[in-house]
N, C-alpha and C. Protein backbone atom coordinates (compact mmCIF):
# COMPACT_ATOMS: atom_id res chain seq x y z
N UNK A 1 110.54 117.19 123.91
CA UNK A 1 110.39 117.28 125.35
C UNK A 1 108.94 117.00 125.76
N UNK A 2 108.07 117.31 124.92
CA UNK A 2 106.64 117.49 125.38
C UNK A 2 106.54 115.34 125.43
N UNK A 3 106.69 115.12 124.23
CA UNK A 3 106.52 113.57 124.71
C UNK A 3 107.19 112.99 125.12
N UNK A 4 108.20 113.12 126.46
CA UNK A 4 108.68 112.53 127.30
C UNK A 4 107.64 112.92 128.60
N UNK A 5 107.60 114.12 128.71
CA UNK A 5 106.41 115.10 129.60
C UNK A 5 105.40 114.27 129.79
N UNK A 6 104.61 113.76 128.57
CA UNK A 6 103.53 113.14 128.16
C UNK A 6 103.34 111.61 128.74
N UNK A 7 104.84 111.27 128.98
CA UNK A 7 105.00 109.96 128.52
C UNK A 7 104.81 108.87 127.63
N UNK A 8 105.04 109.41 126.34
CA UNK A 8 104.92 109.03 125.07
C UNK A 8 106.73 108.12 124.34
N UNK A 9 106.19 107.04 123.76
CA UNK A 9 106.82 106.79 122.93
C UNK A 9 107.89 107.54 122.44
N UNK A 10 109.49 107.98 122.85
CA UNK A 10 110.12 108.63 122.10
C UNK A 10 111.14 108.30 121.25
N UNK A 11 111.84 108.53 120.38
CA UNK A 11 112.79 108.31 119.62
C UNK A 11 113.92 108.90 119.32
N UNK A 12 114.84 108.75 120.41
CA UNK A 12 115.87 109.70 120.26
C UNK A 12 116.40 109.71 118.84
N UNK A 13 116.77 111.31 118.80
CA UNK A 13 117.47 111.57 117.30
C UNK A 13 118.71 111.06 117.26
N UNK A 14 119.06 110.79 115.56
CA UNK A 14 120.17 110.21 115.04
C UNK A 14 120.56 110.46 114.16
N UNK A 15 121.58 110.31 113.68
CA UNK A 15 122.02 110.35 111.51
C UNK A 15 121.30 109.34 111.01
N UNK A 16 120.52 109.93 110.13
CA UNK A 16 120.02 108.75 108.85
C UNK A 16 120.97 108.47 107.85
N UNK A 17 121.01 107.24 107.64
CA UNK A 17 121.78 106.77 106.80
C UNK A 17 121.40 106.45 105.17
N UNK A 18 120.99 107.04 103.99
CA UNK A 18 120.30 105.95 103.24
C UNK A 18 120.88 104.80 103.03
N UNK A 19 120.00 104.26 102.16
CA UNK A 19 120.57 102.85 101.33
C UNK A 19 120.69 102.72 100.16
N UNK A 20 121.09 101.98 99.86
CA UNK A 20 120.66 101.48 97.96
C UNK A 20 119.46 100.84 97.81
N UNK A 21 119.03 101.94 97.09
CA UNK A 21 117.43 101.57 96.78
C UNK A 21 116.67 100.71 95.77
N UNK A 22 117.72 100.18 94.96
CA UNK A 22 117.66 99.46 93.59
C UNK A 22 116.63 98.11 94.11
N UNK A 23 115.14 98.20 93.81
CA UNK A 23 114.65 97.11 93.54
C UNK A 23 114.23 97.37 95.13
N UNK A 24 113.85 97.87 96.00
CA UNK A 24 113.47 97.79 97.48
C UNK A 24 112.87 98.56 97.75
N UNK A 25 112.24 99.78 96.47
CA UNK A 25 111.31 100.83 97.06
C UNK A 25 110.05 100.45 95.95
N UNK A 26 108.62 100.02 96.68
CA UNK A 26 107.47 99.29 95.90
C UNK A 26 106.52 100.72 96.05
N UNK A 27 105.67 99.89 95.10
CA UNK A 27 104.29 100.81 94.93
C UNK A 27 103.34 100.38 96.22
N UNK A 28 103.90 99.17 96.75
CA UNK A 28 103.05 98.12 97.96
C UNK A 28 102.85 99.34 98.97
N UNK A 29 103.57 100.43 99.65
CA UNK A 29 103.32 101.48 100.63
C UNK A 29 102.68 102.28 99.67
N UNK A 30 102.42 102.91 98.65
CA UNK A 30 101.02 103.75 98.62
C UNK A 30 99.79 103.45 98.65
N UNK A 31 99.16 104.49 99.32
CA UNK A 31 98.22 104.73 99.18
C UNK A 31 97.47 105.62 100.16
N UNK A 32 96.90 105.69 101.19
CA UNK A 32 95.61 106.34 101.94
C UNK A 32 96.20 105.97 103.29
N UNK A 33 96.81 107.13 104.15
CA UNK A 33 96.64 106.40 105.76
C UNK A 33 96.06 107.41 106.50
N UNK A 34 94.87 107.49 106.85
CA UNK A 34 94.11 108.04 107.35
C UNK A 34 93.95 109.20 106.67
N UNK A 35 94.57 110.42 106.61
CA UNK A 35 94.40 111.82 105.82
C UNK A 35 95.82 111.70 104.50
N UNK A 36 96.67 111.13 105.48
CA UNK A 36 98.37 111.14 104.58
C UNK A 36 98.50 110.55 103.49
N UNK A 37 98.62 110.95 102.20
CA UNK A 37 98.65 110.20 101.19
C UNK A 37 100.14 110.07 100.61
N UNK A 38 100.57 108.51 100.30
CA UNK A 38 102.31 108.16 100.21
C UNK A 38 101.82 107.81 98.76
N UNK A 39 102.36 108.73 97.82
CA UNK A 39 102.38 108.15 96.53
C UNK A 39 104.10 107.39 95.90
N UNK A 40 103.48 106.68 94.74
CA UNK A 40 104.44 106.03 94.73
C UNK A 40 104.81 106.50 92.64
N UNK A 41 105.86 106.81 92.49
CA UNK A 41 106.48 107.08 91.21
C UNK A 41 107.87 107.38 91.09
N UNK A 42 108.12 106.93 89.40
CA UNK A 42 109.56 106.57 89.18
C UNK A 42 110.41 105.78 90.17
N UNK A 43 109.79 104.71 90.70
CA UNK A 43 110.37 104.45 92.11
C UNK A 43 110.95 104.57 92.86
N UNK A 44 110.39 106.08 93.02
CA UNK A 44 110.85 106.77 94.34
C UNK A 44 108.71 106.39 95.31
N UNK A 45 108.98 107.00 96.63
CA UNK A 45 107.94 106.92 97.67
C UNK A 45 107.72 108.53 97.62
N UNK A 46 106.75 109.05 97.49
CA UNK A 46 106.50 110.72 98.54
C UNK A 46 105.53 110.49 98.96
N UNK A 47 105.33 111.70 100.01
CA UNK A 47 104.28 112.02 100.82
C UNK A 47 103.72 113.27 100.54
N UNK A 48 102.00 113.01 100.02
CA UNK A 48 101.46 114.40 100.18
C UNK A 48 101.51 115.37 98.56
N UNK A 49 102.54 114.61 97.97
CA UNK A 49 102.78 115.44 96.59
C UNK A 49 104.43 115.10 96.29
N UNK A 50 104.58 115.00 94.88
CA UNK A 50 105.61 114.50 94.24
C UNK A 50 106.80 115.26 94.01
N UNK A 51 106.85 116.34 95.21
CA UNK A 51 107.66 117.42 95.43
C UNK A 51 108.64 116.39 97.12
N UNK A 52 107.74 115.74 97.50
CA UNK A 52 108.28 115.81 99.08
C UNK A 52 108.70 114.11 99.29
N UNK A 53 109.60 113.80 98.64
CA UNK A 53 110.58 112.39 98.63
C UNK A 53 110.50 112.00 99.78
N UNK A 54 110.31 110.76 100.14
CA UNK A 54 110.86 110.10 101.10
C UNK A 54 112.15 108.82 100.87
N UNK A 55 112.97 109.18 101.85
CA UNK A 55 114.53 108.53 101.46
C UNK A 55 114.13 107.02 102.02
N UNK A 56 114.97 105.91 101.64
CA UNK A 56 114.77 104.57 102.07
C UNK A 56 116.20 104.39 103.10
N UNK A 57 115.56 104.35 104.49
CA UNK A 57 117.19 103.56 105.24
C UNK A 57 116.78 102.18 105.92
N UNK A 58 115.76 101.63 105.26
CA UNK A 58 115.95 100.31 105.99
C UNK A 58 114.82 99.79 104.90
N UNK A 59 114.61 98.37 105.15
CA UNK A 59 113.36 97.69 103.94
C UNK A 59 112.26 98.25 104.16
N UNK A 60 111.80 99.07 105.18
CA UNK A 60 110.69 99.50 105.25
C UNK A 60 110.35 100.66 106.29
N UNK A 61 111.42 101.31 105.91
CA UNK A 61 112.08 102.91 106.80
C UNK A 61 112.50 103.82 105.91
N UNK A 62 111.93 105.06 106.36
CA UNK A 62 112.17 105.70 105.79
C UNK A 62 112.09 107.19 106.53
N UNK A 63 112.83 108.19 105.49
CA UNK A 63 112.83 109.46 106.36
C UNK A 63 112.86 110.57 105.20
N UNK A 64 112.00 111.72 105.36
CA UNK A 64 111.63 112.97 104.61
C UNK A 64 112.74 113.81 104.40
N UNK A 65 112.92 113.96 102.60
CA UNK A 65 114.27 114.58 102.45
C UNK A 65 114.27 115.61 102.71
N UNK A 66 112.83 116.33 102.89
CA UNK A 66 113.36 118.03 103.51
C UNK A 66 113.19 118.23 105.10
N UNK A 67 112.89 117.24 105.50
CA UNK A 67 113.12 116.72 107.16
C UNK A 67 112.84 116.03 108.01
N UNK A 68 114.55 116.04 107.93
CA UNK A 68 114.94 113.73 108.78
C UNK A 68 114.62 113.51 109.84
N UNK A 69 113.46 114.80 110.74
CA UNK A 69 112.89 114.60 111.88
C UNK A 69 112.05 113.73 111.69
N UNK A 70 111.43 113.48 110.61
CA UNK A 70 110.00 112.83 110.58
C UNK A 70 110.06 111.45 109.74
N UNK A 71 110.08 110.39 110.17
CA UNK A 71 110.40 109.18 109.83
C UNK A 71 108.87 108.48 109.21
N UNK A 72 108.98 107.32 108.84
CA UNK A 72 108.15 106.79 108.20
C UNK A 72 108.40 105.34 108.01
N UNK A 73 107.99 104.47 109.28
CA UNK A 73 107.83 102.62 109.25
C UNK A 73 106.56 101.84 108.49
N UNK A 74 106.90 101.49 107.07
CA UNK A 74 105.53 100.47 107.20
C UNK A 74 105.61 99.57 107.80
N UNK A 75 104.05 99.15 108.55
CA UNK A 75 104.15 98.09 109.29
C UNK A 75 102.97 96.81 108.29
N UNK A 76 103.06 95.69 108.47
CA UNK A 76 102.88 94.71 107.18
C UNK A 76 102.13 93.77 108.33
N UNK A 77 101.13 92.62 107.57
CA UNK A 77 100.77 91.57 108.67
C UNK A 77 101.45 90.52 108.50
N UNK A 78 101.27 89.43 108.41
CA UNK A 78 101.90 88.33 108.66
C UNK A 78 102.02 88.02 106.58
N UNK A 79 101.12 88.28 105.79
CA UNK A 79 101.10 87.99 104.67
C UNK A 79 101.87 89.30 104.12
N UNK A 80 102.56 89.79 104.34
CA UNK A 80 103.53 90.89 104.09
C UNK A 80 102.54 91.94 103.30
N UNK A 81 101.29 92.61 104.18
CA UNK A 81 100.71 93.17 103.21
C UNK A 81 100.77 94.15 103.85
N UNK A 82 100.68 95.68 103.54
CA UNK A 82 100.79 96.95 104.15
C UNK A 82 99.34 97.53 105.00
N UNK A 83 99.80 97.60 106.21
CA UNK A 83 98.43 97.76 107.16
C UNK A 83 98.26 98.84 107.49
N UNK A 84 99.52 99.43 107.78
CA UNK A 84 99.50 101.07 108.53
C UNK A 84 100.98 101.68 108.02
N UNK A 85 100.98 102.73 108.71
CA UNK A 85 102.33 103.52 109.09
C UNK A 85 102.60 103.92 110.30
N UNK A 86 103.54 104.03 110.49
CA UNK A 86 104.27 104.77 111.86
C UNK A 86 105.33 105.83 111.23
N UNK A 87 104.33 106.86 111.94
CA UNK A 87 104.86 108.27 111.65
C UNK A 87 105.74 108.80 112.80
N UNK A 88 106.94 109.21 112.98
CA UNK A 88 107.53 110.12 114.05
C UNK A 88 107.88 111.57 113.93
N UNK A 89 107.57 112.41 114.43
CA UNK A 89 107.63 113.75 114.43
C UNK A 89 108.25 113.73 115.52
N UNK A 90 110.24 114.65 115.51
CA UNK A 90 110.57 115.12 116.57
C UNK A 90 110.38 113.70 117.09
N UNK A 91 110.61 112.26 117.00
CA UNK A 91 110.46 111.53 117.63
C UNK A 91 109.23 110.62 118.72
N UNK A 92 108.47 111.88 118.09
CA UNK A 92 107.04 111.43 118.88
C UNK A 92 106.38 110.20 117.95
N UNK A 93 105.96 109.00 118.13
CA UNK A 93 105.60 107.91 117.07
C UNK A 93 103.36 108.73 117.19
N UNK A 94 103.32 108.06 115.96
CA UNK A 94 101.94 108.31 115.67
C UNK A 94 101.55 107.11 114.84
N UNK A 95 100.63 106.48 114.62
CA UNK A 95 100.95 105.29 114.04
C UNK A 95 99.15 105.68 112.74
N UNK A 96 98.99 105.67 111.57
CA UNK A 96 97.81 105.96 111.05
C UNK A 96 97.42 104.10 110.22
N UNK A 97 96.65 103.97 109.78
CA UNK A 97 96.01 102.76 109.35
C UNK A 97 95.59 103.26 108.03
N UNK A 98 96.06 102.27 106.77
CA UNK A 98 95.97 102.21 106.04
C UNK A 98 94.53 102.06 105.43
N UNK A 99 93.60 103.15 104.78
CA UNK A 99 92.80 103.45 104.36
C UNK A 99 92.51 102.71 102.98
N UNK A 100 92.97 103.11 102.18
CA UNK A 100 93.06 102.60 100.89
C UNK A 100 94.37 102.59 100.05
């Protein structure tokens, strides 16, 4: 409610769906986005520590298995290289830039 209030970017909620992840989840999204760190092992994605999975529902979507409020878009440039993220909380988008 607050970022509609705000007039912010919102994202109405939905069912996440996963996918089949075979061969579509890279090491290319880790690393450094601003404070958030997306590590990448056994090719799976987490965030923050290798306790907190992030699920794959699209080539470059994703959503937190302990909560599907909070989504996760890499966004890529034209040479398909990883620039940032787009974070949604509760639907609010936040977008951080890829650090290292």
């Amino acid at each position: 409610m607050a970022g509609i209030l705000f007039k912010k970017d919102v994202e109405l909620p939905y069912k996440h769906i996963p996918i089949n992840t075979e061969n579509l989840v890279s090491g290319k999204f880790a690393g450094m986005y601003d404070k958030i760190e997306i590590l990448f092992s056994k090719g799976k994605l987490f965030v923050g520590n290798l306790e907190t999975e992030l699920i794959p529902e699209g080539n470059n979507k994703f959503f937190r298995k302990d909560n599907n409020e909070r989504t996760f878009k890499f966004l890529t440039d034209r040479e398909n290289k990883v620039t940032a993220v787009e974070i949604r909380k509760g639907g609010v988008k936040e977008i951080k830039t890829k650090t290292k």
